[in-house]
Protein backbone atom coordinates (compact mmCIF):
# COMPACT_ATOMS: atom_id res chain seq x y z
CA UNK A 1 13.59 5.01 -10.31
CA UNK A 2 10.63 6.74 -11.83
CA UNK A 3 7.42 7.11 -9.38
CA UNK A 4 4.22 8.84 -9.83
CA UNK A 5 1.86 10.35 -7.22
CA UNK A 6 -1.84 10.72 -8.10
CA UNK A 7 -4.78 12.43 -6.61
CA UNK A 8 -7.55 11.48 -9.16
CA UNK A 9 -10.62 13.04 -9.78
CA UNK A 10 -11.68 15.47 -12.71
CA UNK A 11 -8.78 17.08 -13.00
CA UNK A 12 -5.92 14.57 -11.62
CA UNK A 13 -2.93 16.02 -9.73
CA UNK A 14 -0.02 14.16 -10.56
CA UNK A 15 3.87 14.65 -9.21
CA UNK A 16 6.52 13.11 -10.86
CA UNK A 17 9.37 11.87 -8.50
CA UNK A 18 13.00 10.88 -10.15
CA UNK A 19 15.15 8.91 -8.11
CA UNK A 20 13.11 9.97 -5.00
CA UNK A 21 13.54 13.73 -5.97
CA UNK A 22 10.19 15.36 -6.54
CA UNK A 23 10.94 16.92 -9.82
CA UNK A 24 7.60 18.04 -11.40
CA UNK A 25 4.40 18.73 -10.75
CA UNK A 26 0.92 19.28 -13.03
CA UNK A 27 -2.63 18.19 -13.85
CA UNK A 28 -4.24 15.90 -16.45
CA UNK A 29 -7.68 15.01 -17.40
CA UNK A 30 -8.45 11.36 -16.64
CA UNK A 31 -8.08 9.74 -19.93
CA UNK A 32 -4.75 11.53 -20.63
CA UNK A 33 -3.33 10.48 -17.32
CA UNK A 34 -4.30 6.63 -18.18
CA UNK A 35 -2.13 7.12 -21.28
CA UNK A 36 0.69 9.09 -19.43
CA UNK A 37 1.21 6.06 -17.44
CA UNK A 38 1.07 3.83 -20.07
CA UNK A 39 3.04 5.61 -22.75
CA UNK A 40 5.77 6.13 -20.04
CA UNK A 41 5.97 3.23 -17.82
CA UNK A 42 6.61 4.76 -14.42
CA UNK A 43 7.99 2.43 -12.02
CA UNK A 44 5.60 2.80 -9.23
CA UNK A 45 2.37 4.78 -9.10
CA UNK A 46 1.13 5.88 -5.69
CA UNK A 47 -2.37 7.01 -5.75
CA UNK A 48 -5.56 8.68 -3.59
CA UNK A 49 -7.49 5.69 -3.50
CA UNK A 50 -11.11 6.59 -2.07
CA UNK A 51 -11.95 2.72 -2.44
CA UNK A 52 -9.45 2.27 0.87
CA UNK A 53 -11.76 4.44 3.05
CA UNK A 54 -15.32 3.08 3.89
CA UNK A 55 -16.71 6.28 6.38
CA UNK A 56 -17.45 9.26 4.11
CA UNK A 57 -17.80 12.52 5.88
CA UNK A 58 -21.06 14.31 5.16
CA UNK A 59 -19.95 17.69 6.76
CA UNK A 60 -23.29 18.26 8.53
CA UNK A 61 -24.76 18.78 4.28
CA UNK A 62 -28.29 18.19 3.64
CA UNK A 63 -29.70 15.00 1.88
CA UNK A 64 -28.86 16.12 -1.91
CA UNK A 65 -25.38 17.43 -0.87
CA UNK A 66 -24.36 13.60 0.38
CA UNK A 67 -25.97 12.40 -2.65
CA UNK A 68 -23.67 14.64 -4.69
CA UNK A 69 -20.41 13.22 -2.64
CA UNK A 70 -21.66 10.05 -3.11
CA UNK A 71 -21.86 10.67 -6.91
CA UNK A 72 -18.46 11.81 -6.96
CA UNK A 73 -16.68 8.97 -4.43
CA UNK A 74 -18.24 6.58 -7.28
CA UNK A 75 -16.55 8.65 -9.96
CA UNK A 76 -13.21 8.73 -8.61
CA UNK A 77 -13.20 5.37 -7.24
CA UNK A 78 -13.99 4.33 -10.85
CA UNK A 79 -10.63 6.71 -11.93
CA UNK A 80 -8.72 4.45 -8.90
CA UNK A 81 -9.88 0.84 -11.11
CA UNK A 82 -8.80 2.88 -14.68
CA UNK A 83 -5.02 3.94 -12.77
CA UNK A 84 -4.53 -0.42 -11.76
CA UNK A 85 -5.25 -1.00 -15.36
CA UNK A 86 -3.01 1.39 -16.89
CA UNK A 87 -0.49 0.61 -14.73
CA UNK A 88 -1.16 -3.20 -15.39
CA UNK A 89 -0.80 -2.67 -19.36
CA UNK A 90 2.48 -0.45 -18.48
CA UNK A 91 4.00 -3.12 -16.14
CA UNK A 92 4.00 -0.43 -13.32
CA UNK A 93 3.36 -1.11 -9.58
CA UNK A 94 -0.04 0.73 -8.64
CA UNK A 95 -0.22 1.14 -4.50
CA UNK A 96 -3.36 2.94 -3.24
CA UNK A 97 -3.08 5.06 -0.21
CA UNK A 98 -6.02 5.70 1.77
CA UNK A 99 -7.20 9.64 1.88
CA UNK A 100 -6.70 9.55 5.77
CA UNK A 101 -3.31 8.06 5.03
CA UNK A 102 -1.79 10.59 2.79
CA UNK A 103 -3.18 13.27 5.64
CA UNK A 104 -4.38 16.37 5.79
CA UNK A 105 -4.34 18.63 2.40
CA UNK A 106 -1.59 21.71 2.61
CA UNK A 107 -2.09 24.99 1.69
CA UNK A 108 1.06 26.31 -0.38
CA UNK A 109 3.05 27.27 2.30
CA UNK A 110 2.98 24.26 4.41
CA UNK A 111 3.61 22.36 1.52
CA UNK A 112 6.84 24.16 0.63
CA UNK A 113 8.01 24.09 3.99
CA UNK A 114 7.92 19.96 3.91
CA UNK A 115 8.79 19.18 0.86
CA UNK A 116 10.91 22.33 -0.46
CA UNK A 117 8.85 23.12 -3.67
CA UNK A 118 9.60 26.71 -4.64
CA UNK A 119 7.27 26.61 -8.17
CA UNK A 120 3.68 27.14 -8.15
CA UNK A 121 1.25 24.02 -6.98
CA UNK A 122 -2.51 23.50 -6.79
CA UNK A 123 -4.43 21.55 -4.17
CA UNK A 124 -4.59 18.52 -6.72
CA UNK A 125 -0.62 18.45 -7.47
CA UNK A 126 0.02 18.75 -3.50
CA UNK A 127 -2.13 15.85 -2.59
CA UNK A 128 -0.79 13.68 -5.43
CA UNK A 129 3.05 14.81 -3.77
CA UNK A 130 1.50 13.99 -0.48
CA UNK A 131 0.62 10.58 -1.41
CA UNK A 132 4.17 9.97 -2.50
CA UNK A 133 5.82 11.47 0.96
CA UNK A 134 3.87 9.16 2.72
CA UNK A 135 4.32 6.26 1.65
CA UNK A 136 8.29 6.64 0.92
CA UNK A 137 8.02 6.74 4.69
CA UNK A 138 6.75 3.88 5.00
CA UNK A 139 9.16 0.63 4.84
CA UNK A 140 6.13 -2.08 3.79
CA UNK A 141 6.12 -0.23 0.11
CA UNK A 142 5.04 -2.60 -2.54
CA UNK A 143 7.64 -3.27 -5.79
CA UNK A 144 5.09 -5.90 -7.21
CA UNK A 145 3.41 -5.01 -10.23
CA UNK A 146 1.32 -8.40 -10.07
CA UNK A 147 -0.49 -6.54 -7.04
């Protein structure tokens, strides 16, 4: 079983799990990752999916600042709608995970320690591994593509 873990954004985080076994991790640009899913046909694709969470956080910022975030929710949640197509065309499950779902992002350490990663990550990669962890915990995981 091939599965995919995303974190998208500008530079999306993926981590490539084989047979349940996280096996690699790196970063693509948003276009090539549409065509990495669809040029290898993964059989599911968990991914970040900022559509699934309503509250945004404005971190005490000023009035420009939340515009900014709000700028950049849109963004990404427009990545989330371009990762259901490609999967679509590839005739790979897509399952979006809620940010407060996948939990808490993991400096290096911490993210070694759960998930026994010795190479170098970034914050990106880890999240898009996180997303994965999660939801391989959870029994209600979707193997429908029509979804």
């Amino acid at each position: 079983m091939l599965i995919y873990g995303v974190d998208p954004g500008k530079n999306c985080g993926v981590a490539v799990f084989e047979d349940y076994k996280l096996t690699k991790l790196f970063t693509l640009p948003p276009l090539k990752l549409m065509s990495f899913i669809q040029d290898t046909k993964p059989d599911i694709v968990f991914y970040e999916d900022s559509r699934l969470q309503s509250v945004v956080f404005n971190r005490g910022v000023n009035r420009l600042s939340m515009l900014k975030i709000a700028r950049n929710i849109g963004e990404v949640d427009g990545y989330c709608g371009l990762i259901v197509g490609a999967c679509a065309d590839a005739g790979s499950v897509a399952n979006g995970i809620s940010p407060k779902a996948k939990g808490p992002k993991l400096d290096a350490e911490t993210f070694k320690r759960i998930t026994k990663w010795v190479d170098l990550s970034n914050q990106h990669e880890r999240d898009a591994a996180m997303v994965v962890f999660r939801m391989m915990r959870n029994s209600r995981v979707n193997t429908n593509p029509s979804n």
